[in-house]
PDB file of N, CA and C in Angstrom:
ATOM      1  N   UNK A   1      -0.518  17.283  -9.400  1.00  0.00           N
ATOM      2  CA  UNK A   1       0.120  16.113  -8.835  1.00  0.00           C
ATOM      3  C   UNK A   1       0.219  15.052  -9.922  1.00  0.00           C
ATOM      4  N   UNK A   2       1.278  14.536  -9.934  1.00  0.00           N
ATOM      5  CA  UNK A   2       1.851  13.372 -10.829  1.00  0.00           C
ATOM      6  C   UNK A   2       2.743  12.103 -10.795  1.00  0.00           C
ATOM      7  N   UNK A   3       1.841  11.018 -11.129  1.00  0.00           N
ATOM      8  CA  UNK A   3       3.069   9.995 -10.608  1.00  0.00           C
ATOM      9  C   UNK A   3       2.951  10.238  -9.265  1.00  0.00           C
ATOM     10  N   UNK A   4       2.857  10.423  -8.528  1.00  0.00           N
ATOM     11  CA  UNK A   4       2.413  10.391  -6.975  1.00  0.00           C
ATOM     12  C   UNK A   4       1.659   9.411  -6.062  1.00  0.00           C
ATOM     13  N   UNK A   5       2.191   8.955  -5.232  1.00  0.00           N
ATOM     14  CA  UNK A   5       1.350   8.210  -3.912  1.00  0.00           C
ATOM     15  C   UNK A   5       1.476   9.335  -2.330  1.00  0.00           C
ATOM     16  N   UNK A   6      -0.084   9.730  -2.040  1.00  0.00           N
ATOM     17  CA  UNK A   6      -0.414  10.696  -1.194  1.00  0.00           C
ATOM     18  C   UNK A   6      -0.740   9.566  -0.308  1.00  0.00           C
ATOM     19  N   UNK A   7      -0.769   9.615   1.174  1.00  0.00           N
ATOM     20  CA  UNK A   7      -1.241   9.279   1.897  1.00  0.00           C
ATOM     21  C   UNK A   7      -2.350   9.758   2.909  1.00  0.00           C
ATOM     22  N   UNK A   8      -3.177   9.187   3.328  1.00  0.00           N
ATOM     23  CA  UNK A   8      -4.105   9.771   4.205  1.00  0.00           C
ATOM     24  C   UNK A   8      -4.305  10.828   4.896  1.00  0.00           C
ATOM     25  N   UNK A   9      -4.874  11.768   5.142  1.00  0.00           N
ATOM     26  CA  UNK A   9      -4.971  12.984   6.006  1.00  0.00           C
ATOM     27  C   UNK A   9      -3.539  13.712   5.511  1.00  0.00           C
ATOM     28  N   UNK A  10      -2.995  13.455   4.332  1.00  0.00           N
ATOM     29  CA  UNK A  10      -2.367  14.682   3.910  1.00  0.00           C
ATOM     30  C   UNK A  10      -2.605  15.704   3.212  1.00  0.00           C
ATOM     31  N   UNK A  11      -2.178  16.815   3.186  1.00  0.00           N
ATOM     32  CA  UNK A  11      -2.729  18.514   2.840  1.00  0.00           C
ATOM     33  C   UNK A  11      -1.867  19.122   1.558  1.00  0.00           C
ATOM     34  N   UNK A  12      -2.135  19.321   0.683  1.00  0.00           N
ATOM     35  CA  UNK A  12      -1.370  20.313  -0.048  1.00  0.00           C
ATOM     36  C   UNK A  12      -2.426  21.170  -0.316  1.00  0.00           C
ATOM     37  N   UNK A  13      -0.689  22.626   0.264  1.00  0.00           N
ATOM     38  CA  UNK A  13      -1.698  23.933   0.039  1.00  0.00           C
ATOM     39  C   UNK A  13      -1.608  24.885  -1.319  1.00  0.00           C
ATOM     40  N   UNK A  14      -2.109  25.877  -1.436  1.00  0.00           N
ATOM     41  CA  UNK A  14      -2.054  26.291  -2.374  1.00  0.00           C
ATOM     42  C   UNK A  14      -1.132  26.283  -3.508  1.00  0.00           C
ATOM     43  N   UNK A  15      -0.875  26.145  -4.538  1.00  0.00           N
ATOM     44  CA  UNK A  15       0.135  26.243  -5.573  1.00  0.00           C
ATOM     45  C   UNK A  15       1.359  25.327  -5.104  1.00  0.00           C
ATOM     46  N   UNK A  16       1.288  24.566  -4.472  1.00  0.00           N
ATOM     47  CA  UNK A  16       1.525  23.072  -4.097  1.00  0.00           C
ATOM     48  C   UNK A  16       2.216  22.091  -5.615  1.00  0.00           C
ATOM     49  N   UNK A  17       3.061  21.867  -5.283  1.00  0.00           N
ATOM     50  CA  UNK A  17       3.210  20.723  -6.605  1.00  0.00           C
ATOM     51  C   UNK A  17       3.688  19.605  -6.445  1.00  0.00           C
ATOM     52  N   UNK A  18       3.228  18.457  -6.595  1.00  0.00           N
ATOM     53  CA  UNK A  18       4.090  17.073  -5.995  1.00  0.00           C
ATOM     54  C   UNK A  18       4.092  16.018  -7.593  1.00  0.00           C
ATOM     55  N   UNK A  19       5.406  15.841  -7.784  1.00  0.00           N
ATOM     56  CA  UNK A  19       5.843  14.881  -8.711  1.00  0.00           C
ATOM     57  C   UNK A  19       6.689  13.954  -8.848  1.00  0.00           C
ATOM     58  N   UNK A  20       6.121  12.772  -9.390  1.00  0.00           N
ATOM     59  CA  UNK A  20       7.083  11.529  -8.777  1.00  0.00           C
ATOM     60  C   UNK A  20       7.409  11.190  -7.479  1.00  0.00           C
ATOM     61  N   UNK A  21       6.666  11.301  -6.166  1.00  0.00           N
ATOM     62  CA  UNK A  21       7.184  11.358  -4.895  1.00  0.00           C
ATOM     63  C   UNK A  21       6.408  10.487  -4.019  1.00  0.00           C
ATOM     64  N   UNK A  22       5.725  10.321  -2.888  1.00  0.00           N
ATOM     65  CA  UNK A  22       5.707   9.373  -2.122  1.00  0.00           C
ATOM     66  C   UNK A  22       5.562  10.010  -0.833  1.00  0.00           C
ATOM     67  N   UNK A  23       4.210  11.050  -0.761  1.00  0.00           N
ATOM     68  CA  UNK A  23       4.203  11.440   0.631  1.00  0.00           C
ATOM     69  C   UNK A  23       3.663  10.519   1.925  1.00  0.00           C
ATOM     70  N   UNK A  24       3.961   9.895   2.366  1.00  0.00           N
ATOM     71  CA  UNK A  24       3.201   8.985   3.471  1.00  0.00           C
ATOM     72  C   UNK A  24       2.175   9.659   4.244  1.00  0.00           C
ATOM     73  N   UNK A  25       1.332   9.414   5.317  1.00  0.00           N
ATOM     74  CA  UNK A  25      -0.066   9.911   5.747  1.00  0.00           C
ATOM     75  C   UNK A  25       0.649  11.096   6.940  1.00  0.00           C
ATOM     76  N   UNK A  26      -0.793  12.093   6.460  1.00  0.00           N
ATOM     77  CA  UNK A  26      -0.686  13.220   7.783  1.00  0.00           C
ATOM     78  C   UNK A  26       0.494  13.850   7.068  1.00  0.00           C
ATOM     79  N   UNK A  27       1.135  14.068   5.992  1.00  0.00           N
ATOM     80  CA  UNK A  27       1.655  15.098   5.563  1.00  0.00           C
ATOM     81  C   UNK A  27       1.224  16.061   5.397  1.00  0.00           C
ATOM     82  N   UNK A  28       2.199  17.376   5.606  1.00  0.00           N
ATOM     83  CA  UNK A  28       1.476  18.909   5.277  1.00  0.00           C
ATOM     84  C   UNK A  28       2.478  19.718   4.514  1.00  0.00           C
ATOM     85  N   UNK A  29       1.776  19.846   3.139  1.00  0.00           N
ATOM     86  CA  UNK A  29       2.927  20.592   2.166  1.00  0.00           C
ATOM     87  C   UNK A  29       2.215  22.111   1.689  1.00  0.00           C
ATOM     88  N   UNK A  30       2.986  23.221   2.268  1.00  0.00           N
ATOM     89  CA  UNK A  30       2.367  24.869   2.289  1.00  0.00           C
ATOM     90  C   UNK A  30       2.685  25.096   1.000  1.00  0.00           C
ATOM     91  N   UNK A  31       1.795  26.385   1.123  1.00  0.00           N
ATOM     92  CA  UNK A  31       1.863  27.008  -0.109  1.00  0.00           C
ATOM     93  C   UNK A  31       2.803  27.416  -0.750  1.00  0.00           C
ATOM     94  N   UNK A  32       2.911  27.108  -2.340  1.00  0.00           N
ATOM     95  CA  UNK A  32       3.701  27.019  -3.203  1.00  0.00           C
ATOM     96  C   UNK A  32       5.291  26.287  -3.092  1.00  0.00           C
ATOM     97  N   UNK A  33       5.306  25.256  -2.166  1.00  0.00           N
ATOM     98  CA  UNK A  33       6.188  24.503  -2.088  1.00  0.00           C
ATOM     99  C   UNK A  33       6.293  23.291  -3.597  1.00  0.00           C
ATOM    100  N   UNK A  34       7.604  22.640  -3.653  1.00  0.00           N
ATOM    101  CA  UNK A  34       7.413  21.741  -5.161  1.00  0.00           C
ATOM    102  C   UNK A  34       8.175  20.260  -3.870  1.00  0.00           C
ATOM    103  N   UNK A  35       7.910  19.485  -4.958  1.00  0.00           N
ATOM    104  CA  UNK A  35       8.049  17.878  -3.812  1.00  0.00           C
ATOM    105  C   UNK A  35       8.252  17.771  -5.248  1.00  0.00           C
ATOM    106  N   UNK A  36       9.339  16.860  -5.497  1.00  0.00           N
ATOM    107  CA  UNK A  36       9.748  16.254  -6.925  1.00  0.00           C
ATOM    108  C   UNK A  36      10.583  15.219  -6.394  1.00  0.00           C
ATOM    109  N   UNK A  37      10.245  14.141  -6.979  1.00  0.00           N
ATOM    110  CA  UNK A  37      11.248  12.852  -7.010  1.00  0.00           C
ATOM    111  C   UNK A  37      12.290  12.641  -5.290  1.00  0.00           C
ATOM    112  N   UNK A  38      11.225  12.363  -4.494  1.00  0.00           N
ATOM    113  CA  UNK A  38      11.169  12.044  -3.383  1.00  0.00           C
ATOM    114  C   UNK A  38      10.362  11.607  -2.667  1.00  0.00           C
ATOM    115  N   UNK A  39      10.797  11.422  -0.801  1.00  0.00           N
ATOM    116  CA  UNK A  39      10.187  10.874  -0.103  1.00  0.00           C
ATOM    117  C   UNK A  39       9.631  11.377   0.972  1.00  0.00           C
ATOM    118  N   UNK A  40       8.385  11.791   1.476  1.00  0.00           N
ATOM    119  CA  UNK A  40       7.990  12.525   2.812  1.00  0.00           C
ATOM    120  C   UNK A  40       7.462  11.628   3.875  1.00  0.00           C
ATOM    121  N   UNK A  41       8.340  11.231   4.850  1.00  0.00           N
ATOM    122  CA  UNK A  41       7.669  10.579   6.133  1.00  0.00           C
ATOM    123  C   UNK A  41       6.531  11.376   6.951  1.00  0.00           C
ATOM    124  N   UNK A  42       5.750  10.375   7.447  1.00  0.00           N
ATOM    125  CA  UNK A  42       4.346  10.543   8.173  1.00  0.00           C
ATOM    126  C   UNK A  42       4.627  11.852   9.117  1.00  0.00           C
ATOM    127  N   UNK A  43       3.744  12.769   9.217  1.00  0.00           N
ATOM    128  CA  UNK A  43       3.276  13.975   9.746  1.00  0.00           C
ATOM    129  C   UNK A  43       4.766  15.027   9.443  1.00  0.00           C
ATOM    130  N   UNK A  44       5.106  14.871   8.543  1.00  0.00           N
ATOM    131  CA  UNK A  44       6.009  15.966   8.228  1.00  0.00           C
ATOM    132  C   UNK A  44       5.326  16.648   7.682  1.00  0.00           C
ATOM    133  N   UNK A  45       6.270  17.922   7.682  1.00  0.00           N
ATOM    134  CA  UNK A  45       5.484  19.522   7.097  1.00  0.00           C
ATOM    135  C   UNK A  45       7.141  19.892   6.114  1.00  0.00           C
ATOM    136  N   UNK A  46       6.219  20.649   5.549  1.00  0.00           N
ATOM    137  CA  UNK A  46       6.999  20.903   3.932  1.00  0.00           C
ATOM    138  C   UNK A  46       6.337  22.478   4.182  1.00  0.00           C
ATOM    139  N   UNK A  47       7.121  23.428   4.607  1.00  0.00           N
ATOM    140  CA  UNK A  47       7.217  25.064   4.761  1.00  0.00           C
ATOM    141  C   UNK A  47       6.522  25.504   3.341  1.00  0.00           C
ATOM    142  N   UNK A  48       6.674  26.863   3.342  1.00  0.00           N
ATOM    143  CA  UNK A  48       5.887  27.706   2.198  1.00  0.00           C
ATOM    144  C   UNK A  48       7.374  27.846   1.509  1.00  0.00           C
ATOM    145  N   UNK A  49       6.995  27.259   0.068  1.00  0.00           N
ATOM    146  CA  UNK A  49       7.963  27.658  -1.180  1.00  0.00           C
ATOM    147  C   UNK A  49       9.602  26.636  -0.617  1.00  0.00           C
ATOM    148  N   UNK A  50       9.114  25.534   0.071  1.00  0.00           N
ATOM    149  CA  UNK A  50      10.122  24.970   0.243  1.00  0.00           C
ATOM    150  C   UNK A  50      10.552  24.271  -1.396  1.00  0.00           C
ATOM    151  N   UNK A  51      11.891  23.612  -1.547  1.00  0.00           N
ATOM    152  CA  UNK A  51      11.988  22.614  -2.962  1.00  0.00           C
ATOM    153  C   UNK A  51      12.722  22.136  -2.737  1.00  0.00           C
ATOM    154  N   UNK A  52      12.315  20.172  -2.857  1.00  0.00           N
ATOM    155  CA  UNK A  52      12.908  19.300  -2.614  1.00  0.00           C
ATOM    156  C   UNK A  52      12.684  18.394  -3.950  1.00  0.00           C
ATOM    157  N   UNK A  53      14.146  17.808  -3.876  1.00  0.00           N
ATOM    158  CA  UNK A  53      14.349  17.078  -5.423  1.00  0.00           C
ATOM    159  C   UNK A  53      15.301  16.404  -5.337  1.00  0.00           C
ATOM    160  N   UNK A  54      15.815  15.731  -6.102  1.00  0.00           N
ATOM    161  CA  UNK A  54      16.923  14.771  -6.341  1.00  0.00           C
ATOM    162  C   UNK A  54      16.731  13.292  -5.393  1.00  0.00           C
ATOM    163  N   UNK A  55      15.407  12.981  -4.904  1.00  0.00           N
ATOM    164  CA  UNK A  55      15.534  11.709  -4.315  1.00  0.00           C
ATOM    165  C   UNK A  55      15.752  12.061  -2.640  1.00  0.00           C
ATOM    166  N   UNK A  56      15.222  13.705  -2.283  1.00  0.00           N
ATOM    167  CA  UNK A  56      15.426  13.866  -0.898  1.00  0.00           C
ATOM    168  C   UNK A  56      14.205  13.266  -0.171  1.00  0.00           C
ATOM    169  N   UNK A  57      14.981  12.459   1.038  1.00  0.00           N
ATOM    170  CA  UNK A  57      13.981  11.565   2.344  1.00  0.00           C
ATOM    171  C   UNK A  57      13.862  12.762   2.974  1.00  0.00           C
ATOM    172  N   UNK A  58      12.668  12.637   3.433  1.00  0.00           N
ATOM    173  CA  UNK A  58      12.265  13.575   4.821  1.00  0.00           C
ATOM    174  C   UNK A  58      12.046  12.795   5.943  1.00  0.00           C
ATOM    175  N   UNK A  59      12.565  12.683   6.779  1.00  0.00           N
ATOM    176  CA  UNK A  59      11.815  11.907   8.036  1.00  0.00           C
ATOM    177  C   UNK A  59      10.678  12.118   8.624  1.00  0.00           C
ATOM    178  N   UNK A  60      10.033  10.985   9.684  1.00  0.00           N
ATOM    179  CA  UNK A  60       9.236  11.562  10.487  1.00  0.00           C
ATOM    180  C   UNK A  60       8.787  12.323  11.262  1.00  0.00           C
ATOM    181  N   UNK A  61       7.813  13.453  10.752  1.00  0.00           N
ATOM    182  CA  UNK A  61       7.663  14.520  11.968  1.00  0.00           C
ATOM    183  C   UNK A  61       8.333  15.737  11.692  1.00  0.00           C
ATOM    184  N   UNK A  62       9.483  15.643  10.563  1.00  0.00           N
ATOM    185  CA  UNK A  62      10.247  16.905  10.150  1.00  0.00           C
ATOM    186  C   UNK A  62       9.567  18.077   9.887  1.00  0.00           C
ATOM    187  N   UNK A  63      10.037  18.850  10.296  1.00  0.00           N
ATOM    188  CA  UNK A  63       9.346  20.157   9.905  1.00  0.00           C
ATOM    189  C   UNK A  63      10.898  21.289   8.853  1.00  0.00           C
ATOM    190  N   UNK A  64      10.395  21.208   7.581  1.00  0.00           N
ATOM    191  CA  UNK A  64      11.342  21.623   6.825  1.00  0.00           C
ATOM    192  C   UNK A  64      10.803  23.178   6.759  1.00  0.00           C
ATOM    193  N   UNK A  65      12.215  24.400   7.014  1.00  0.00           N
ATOM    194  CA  UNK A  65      11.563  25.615   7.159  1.00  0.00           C
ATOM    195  C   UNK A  65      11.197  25.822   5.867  1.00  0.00           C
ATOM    196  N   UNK A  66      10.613  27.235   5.920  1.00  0.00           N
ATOM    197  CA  UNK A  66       9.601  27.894   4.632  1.00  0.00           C
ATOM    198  C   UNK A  66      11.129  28.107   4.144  1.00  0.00           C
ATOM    199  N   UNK A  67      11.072  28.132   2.508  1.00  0.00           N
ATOM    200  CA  UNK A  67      12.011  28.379   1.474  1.00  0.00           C
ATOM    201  C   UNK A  67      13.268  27.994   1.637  1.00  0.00           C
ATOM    202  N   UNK A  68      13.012  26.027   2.195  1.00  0.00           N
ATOM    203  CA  UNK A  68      14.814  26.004   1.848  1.00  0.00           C
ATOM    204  C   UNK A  68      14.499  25.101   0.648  1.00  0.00           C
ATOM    205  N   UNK A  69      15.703  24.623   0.212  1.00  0.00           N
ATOM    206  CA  UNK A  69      16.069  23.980  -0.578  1.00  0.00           C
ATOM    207  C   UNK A  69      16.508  22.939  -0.913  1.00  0.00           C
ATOM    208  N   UNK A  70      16.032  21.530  -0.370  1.00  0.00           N
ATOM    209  CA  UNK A  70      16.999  20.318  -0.682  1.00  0.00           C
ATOM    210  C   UNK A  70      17.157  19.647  -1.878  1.00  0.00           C
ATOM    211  N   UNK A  71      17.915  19.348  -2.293  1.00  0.00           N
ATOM    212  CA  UNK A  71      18.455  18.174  -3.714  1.00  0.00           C
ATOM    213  C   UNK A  71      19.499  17.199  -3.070  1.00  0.00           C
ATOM    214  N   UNK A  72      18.761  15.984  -3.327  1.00  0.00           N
ATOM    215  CA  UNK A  72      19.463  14.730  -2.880  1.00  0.00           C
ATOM    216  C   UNK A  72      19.947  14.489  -1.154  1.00  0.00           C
ATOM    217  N   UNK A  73      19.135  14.946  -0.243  1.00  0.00           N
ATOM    218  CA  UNK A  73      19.769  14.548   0.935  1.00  0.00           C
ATOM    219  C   UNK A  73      18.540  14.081   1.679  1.00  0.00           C
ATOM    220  N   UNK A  74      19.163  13.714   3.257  1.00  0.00           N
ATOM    221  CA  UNK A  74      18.460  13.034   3.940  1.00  0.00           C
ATOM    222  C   UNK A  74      17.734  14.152   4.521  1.00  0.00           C
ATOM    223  N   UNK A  75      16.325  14.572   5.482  1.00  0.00           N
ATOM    224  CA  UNK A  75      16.457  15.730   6.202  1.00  0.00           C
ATOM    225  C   UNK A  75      15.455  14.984   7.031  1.00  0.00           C
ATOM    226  N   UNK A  76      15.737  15.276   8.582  1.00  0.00           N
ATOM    227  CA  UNK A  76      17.014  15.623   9.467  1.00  0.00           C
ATOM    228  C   UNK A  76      18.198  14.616   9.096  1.00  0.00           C
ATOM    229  N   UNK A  77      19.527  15.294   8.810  1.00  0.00           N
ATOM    230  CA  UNK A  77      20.313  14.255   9.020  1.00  0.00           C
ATOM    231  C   UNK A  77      20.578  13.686  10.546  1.00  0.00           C
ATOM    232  N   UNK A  78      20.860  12.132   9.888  1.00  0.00           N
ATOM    233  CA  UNK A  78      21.016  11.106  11.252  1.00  0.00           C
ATOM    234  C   UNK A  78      21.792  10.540  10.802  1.00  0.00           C
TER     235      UNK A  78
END
């Protein structure tokens, strides 16, 4: 982890990588997922081998499936 602000009761699991990002509290990021240069709202989950980059928001509560892929978007869009 680098350049990072974690928030409270959040989890990264195994082979986990978070850089430059901004997870807020009660996040849950699975194994071997990457978090780069973004934002994770409170009690979201970040799937196994998910990758998010380019400045992607996650909202609250999102549950992003195992192995997708975002660069630069909102998720859920609203």
């Amino acid at each position: 982890m680098s350049d990072s602000v974690v928030g409270t009761g959040s989890r990264i699991g195994p082979d986990g990588v978070i850089g430059r990002s901004v997870l807020m509290s009660e996040v849950e990021v699975r194994s071997g997922a990457i978090v780069e240069d973004s934002i994770v709202g409170p009690r979201a989950v970040i799937g196994d081998g998910v990758r998010l980059t380019g400045m992607t928001i996650i909202g609250v509560g999102a549950n992003v499936p195992a192995g997708s892929v975002l660069d630069g978007v909102r998720y859920p869009m609203s």
